[in-house]
C-alpha atoms as a PDB file:
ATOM      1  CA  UNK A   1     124.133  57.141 138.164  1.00  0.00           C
ATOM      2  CA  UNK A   2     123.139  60.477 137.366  1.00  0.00           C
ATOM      3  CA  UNK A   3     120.053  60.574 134.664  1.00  0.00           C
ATOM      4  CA  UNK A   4     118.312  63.612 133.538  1.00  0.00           C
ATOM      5  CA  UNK A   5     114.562  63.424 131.993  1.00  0.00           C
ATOM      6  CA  UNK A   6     113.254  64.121 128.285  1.00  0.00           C
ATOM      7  CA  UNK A   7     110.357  65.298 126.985  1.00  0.00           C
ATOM      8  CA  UNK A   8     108.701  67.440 124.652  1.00  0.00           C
ATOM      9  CA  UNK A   9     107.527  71.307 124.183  1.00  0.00           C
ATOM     10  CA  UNK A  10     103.843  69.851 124.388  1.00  0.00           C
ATOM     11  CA  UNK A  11     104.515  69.322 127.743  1.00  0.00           C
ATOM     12  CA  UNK A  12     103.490  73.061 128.060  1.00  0.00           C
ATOM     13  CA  UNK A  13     106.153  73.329 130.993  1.00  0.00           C
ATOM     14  CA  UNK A  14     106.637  77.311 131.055  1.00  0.00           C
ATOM     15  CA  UNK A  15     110.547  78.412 130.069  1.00  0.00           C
ATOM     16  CA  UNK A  16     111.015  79.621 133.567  1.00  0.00           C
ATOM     17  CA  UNK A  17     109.992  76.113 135.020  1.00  0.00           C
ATOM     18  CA  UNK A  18     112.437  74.453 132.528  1.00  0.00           C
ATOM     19  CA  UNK A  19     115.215  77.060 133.487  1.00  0.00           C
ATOM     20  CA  UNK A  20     115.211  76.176 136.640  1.00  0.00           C
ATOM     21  CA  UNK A  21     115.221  72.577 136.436  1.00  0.00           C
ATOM     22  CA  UNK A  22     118.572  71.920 134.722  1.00  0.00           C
ATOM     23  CA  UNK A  23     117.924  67.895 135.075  1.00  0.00           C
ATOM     24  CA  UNK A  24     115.163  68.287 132.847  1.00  0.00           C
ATOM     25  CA  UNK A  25     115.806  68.836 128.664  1.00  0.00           C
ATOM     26  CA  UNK A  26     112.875  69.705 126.354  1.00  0.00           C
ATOM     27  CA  UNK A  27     112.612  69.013 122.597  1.00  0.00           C
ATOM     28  CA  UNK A  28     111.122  71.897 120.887  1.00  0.00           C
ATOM     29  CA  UNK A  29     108.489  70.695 118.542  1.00  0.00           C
ATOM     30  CA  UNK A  30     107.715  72.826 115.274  1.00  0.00           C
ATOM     31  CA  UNK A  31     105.016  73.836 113.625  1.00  0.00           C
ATOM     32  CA  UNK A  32     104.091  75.826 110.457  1.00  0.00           C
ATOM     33  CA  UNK A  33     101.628  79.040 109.986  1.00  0.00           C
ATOM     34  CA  UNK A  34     101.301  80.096 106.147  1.00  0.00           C
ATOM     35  CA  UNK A  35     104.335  77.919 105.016  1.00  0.00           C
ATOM     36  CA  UNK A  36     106.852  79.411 107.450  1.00  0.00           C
ATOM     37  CA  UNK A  37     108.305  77.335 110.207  1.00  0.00           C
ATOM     38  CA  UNK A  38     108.018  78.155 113.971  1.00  0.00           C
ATOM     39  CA  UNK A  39     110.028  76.499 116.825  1.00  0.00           C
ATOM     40  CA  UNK A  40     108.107  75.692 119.476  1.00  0.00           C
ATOM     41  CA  UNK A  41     111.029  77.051 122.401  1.00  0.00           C
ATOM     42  CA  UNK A  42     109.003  79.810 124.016  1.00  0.00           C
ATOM     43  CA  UNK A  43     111.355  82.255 121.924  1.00  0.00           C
ATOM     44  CA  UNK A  44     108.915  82.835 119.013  1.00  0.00           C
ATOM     45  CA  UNK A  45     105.129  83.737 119.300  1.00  0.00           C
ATOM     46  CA  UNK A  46     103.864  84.883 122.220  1.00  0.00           C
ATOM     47  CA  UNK A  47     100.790  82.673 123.297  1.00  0.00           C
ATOM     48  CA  UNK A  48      98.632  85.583 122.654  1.00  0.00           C
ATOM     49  CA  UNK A  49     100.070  86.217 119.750  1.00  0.00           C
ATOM     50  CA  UNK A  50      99.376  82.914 118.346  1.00  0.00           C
ATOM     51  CA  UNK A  51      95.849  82.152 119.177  1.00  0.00           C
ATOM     52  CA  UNK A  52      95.357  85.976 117.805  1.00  0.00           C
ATOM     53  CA  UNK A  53      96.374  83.981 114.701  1.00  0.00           C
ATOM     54  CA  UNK A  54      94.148  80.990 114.909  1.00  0.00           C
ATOM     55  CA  UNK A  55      91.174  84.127 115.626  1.00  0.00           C
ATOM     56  CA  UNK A  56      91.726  85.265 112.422  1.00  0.00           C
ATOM     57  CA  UNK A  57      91.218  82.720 110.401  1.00  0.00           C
ATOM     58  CA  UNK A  58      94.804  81.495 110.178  1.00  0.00           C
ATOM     59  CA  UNK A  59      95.109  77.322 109.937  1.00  0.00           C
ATOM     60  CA  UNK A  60      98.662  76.115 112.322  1.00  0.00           C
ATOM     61  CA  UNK A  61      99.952  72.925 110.926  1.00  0.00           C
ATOM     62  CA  UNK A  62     102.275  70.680 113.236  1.00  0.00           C
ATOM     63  CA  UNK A  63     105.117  68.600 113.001  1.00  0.00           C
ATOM     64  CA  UNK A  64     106.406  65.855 115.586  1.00  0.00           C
ATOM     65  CA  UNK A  65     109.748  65.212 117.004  1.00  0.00           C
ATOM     66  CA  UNK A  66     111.789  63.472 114.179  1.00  0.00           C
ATOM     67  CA  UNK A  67     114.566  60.483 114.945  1.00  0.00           C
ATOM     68  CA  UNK A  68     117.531  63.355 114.369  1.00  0.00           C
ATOM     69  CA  UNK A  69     116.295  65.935 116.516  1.00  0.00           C
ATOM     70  CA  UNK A  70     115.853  63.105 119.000  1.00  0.00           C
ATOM     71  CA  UNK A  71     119.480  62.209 118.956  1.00  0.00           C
ATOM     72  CA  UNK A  72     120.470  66.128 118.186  1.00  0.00           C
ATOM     73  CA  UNK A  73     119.552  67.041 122.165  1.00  0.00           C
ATOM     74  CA  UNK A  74     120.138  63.100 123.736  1.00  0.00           C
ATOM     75  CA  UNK A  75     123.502  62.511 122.669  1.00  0.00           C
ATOM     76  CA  UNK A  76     125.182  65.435 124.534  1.00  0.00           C
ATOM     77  CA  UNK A  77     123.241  64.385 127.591  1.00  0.00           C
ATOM     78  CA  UNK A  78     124.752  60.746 127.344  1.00  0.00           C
ATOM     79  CA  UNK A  79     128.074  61.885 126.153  1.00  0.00           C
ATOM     80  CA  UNK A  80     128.343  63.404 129.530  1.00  0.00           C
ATOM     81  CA  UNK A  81     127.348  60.091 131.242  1.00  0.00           C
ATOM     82  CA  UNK A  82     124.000  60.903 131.885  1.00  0.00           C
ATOM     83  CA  UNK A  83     121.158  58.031 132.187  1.00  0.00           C
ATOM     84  CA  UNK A  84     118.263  58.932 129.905  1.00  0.00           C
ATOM     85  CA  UNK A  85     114.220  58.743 131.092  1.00  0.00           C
ATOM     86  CA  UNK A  86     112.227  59.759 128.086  1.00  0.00           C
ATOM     87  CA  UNK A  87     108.865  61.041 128.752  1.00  0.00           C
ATOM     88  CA  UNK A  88     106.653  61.582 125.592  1.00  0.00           C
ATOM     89  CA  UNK A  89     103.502  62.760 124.030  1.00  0.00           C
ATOM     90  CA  UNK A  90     100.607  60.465 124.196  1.00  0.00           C
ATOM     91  CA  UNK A  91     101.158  57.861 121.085  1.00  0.00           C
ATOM     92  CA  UNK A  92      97.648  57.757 121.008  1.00  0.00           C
ATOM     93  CA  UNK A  93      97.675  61.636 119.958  1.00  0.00           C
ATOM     94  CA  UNK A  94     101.186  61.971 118.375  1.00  0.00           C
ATOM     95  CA  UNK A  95     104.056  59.919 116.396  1.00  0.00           C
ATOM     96  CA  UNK A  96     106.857  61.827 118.585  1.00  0.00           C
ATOM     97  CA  UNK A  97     106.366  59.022 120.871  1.00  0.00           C
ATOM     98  CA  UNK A  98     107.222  56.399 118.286  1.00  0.00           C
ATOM     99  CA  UNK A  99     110.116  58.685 117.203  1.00  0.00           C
ATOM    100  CA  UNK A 100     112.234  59.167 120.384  1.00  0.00           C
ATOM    101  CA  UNK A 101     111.167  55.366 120.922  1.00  0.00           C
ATOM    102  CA  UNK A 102     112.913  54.695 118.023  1.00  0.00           C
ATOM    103  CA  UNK A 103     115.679  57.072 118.490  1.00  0.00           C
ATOM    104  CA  UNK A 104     116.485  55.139 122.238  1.00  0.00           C
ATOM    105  CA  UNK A 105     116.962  51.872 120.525  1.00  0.00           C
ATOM    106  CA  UNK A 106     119.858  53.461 117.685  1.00  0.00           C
ATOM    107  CA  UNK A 107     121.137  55.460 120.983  1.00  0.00           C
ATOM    108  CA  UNK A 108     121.336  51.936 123.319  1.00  0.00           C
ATOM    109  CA  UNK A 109     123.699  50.274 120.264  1.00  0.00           C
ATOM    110  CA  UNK A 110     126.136  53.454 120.913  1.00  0.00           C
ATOM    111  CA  UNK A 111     125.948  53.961 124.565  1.00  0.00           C
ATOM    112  CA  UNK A 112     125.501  50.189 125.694  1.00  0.00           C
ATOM    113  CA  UNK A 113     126.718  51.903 129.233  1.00  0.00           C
ATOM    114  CA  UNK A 114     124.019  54.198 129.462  1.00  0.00           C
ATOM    115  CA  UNK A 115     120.211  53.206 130.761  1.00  0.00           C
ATOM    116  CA  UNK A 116     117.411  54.613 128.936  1.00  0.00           C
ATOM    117  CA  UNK A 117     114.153  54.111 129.381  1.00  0.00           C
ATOM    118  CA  UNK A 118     110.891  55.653 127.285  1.00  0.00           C
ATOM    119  CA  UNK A 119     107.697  56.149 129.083  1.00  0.00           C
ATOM    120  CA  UNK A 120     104.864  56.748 126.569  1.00  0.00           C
ATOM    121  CA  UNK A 121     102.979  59.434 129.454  1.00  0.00           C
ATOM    122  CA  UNK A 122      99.416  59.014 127.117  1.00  0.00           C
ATOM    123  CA  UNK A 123      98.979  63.009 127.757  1.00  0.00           C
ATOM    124  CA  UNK A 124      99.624  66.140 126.334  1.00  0.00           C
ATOM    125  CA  UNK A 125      99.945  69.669 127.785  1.00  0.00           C
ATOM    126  CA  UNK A 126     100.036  70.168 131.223  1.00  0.00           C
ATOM    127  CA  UNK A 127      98.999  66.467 131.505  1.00  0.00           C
ATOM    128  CA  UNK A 128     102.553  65.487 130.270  1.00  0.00           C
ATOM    129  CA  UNK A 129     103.875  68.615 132.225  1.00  0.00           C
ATOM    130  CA  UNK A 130     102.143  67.333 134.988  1.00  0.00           C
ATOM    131  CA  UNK A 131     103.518  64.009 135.056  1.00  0.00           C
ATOM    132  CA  UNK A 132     107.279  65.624 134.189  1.00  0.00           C
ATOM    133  CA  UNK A 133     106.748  67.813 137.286  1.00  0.00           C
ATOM    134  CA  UNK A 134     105.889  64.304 139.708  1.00  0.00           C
ATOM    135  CA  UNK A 135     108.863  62.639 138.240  1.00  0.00           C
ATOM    136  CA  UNK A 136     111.595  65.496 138.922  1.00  0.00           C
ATOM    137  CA  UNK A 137     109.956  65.345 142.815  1.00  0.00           C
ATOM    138  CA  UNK A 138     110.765  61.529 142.656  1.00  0.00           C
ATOM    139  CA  UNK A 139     114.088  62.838 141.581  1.00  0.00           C
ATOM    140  CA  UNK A 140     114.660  65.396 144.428  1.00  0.00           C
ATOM    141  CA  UNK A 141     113.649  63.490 147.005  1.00  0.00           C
ATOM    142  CA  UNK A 142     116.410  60.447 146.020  1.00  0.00           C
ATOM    143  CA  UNK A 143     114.632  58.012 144.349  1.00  0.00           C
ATOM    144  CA  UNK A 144     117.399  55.803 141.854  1.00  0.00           C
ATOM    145  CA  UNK A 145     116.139  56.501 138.052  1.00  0.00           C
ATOM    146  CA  UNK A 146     114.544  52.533 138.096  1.00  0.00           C
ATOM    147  CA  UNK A 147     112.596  53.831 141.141  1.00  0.00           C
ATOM    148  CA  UNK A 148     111.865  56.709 138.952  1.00  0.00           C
ATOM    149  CA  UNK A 149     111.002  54.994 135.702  1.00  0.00           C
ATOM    150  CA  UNK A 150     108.405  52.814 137.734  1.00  0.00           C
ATOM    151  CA  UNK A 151     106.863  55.664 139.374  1.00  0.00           C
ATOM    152  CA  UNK A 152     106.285  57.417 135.903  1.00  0.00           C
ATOM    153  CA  UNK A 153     104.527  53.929 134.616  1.00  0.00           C
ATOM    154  CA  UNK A 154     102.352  53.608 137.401  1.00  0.00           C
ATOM    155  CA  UNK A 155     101.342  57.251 137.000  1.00  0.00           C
ATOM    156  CA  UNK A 156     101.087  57.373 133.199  1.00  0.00           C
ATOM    157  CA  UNK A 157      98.127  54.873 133.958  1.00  0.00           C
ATOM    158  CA  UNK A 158      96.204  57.020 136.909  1.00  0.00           C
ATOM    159  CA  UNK A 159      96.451  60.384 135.048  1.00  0.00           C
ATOM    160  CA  UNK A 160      92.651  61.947 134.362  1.00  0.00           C
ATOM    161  CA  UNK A 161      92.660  64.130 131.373  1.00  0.00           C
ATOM    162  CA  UNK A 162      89.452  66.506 130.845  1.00  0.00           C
ATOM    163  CA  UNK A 163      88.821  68.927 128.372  1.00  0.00           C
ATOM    164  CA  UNK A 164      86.470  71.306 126.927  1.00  0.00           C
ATOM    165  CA  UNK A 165      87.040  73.643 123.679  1.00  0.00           C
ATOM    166  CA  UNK A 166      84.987  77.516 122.560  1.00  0.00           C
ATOM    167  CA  UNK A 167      85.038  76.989 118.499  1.00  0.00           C
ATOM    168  CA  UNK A 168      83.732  73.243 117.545  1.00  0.00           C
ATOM    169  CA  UNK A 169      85.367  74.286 113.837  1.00  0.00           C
ATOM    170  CA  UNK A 170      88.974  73.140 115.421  1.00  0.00           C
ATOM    171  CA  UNK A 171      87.473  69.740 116.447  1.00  0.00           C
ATOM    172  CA  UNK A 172      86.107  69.276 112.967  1.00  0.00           C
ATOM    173  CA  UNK A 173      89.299  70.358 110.919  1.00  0.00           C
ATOM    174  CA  UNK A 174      91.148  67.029 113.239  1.00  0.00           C
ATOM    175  CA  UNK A 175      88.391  64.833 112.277  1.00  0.00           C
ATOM    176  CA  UNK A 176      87.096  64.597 115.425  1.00  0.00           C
ATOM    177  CA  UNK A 177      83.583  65.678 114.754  1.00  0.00           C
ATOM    178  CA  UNK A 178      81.408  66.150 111.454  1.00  0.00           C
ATOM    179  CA  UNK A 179      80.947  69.673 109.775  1.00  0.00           C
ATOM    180  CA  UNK A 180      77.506  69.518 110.203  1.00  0.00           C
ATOM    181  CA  UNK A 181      77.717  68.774 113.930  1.00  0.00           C
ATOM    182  CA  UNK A 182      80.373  71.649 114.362  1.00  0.00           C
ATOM    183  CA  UNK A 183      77.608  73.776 112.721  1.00  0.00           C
ATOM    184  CA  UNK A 184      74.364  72.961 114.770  1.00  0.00           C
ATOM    185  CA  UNK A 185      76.833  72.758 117.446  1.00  0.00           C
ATOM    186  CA  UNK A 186      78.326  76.103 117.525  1.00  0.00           C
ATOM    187  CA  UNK A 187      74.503  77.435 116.958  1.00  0.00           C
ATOM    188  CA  UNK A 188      73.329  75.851 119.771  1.00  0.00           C
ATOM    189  CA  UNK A 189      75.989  76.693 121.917  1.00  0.00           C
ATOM    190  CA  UNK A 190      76.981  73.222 122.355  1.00  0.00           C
ATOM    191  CA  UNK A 191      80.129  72.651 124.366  1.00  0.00           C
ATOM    192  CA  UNK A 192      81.746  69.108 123.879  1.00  0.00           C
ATOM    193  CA  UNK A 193      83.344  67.241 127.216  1.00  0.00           C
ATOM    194  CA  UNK A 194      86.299  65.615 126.289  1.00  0.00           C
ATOM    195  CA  UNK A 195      88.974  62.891 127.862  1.00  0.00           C
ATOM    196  CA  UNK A 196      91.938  61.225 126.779  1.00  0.00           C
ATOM    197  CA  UNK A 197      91.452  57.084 127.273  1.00  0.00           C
ATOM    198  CA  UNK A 198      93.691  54.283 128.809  1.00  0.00           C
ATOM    199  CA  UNK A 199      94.943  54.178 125.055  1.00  0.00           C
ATOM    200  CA  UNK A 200      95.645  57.656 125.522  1.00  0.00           C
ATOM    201  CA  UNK A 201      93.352  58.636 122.843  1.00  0.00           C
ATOM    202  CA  UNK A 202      91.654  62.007 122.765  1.00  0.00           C
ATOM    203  CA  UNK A 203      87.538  61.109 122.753  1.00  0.00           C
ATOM    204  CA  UNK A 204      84.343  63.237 123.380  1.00  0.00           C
ATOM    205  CA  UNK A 205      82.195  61.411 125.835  1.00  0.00           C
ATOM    206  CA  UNK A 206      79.765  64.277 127.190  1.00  0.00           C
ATOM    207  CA  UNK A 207      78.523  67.711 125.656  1.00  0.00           C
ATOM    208  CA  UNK A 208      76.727  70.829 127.480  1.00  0.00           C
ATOM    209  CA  UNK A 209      74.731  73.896 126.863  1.00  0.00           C
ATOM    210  CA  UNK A 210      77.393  77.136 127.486  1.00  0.00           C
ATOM    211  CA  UNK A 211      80.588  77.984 128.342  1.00  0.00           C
ATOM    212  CA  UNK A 212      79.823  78.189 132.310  1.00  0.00           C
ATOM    213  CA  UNK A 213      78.501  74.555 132.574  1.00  0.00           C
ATOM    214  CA  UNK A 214      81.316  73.432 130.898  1.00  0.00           C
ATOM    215  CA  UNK A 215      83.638  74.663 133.332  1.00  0.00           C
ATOM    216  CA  UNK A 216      81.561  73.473 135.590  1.00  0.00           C
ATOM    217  CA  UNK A 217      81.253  69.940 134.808  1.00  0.00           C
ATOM    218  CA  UNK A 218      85.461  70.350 134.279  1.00  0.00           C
ATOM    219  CA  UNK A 219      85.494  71.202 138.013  1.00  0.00           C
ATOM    220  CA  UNK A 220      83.218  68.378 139.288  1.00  0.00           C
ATOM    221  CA  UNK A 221      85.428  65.974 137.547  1.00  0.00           C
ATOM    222  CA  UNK A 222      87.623  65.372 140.953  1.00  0.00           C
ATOM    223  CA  UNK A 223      86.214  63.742 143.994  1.00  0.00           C
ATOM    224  CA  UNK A 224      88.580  64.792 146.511  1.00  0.00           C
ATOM    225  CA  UNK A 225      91.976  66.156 147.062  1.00  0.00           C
ATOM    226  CA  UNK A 226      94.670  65.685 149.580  1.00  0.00           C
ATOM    227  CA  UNK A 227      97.042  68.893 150.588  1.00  0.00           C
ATOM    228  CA  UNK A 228     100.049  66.509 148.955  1.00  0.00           C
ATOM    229  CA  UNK A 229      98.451  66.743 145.510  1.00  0.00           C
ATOM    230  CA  UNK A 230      99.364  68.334 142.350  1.00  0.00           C
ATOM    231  CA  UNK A 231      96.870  69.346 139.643  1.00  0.00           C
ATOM    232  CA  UNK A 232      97.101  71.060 136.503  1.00  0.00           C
ATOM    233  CA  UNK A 233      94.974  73.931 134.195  1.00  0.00           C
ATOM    234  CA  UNK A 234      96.177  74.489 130.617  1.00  0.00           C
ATOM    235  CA  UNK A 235      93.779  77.149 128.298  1.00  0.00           C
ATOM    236  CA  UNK A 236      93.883  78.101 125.289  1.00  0.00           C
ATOM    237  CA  UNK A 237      94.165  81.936 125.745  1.00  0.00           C
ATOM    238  CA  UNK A 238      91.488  82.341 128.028  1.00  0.00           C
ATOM    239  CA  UNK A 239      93.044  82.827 131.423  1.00  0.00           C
ATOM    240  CA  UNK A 240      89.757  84.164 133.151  1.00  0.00           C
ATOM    241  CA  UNK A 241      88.365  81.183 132.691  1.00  0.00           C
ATOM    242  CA  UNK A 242      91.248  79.028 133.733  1.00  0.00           C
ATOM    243  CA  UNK A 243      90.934  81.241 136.752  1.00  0.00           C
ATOM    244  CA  UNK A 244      87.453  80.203 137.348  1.00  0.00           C
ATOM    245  CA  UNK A 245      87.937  76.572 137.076  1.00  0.00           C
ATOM    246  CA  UNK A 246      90.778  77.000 139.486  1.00  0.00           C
ATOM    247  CA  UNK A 247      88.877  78.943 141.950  1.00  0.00           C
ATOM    248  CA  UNK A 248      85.966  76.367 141.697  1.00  0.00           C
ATOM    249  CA  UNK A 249      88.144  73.455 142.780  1.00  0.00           C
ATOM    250  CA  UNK A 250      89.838  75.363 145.573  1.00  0.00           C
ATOM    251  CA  UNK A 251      86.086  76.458 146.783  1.00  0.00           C
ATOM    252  CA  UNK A 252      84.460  73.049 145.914  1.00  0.00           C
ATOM    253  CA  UNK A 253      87.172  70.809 147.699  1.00  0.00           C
ATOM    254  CA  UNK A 254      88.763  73.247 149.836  1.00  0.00           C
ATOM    255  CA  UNK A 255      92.363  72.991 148.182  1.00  0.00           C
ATOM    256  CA  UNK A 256      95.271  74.663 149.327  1.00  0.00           C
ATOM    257  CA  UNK A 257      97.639  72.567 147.446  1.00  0.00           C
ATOM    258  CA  UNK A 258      99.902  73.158 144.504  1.00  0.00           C
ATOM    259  CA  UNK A 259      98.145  73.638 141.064  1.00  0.00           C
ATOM    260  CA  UNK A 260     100.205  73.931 137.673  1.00  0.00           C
ATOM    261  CA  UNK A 261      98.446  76.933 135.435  1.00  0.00           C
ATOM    262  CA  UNK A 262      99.322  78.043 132.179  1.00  0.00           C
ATOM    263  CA  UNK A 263      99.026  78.507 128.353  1.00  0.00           C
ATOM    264  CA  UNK A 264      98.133  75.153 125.890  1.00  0.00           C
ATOM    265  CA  UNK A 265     101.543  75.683 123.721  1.00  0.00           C
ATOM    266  CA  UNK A 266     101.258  76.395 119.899  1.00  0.00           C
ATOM    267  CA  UNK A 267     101.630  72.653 118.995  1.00  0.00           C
ATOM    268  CA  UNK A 268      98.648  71.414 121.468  1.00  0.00           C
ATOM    269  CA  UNK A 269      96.679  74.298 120.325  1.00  0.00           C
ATOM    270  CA  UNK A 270      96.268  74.567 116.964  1.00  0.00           C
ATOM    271  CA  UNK A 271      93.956  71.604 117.496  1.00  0.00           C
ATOM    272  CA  UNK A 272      92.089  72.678 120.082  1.00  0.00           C
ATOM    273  CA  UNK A 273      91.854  76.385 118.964  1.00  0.00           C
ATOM    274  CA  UNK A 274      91.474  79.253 121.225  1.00  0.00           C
ATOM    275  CA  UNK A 275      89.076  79.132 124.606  1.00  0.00           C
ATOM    276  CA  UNK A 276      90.368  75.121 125.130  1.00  0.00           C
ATOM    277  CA  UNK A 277      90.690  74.586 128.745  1.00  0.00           C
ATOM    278  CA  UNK A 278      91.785  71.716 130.127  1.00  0.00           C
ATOM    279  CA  UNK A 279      92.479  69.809 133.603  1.00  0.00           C
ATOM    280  CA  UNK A 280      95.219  67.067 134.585  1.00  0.00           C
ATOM    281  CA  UNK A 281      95.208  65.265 138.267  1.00  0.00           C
ATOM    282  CA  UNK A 282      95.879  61.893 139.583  1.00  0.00           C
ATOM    283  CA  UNK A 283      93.267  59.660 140.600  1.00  0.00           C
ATOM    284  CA  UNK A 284      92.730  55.578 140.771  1.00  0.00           C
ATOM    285  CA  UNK A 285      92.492  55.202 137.272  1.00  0.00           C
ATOM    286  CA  UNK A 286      91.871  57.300 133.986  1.00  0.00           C
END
């Protein structure tokens, strides 16, 4: 049967990419700047525009994917007969997961015809845009939507997740770090190294002196490359740099293949603030 695949706006996928892919549907997420609500549907705030925001001061709050707007943009899809393969924000980052979890058990009881299946992807950004991406080539090349469903298990659990952010502040406002470490950090010109776990759990597990190393140690992160692969660079507003790190892997590993580049959407960004840049690719394990 014909099935389409799910996800999320924090799969940073640009519109474009989603236009063009009409077996793929995106939930737009929402979030909230000064007590007025924002979709999250690339119709709103420009990226720019946003972290312009955040650079002034301005605190983004975020909401996930509720039960209802679950349903709202599934039932259509099954209505028509489709098969459903739900690909979701990292539970270890985000209750969406748990939501459109949820919202596939109500939607089996109405559609006991239909097969749908929820894949919790343990990523965000262009990590779960990344893994969206691999699945719809699964899809194009033939593969049945069990074939499909396996493949995005398998590579839920070999997708490498690193990240670096510019203003330690953002890191401190989720908890993540102490005020006074944010402080002595920022002084120092400390720049945390960051990776999501097997539980898909955003932790800091390195930290370097300036904004080059750090894109530096982001580039040395991948061993080697094959023409076939796909890799991904999400930033928070700072596309030089996202540049940089993609010129460094091309250089470092001589890659020619196909790498995924854009903006960390408003959702995945108000936590890691403007000047986040981040890298997605499969290896053996996380």
């Amino acid at each position: 049967m014909a099935f389409i695949i799910i996800t999320e706006s924090t799969c940073d996928l640009s519109r474009s990419y989603i236009e063009a892919h009409p077996d793929l549907a995106v939930i737009p997420l929402t979030y909230y700047i000064d007590g007025r609500e924002y979709r999250d549907d690339g119709k709103g705030l420009s990226s720019k525009e946003f972290y312009d925001i955040l650079r002034k001061g301005k605190t983004a709050t975020t909401g996930q994917v509720g039960i209802h707007a679950f349903c709202q943009e599934a039932v259509p899809l099954l209505e028509q007969g489709f098969d459903l393969l739900y690909l979701g924000m990292s539970s270890g980052m985000s209750g969406s997961f748990q939501s459109g979890f949820c919202a596939l058990q109500e939607l089996r009881q109405q559609f006991p015809a239909r097969a749908m299946e929820a894949v919790d992807s343990k990523a965000a950004s262009l990590g779960l845009g990344l893994l969206v991406h691999l699945c719809l080539a699964q899809k194009a090349a033939g593969r049945s939507f069990s074939e499909v469903c396996a493949f995005a298990r398998k590579s839920a659990e070999e997708l490498c997740e690193w990240f670096t952010v510019d203003d330690l502040m953002f890191l401190k406002r989720g908890g993540r770090i102490s005020a006074a470490t944010a402080l002595v950090g920022a002084a120092l010109g400390i720049k945390p190294i960051l990776h999501v776990d097997s539980e898909g759990r955003l932790v800091a597990v390195g930290k370097v002196r300036g904004r080059e190393l750090a894109i530096r140690t982001l580039a040395g992160k991948i061993a080697a490359l094959t023409a076939q692969d796909v890799i991904a660079v999400s930033h928070g507003d700072c596309p030089e740099d996202a540049e940089k790190l993609v010129r460094l892997i091309r250089e470092r590993l001589q890659f020619q293949g196909e790498i995924l580049l854009g903006p960390v959407g408003p959702v995945v960004g108000a936590h890691g603030g403007p000047g986040s840049l981040a890298l997605f690719f499969k290896g053996d394990n996380r």
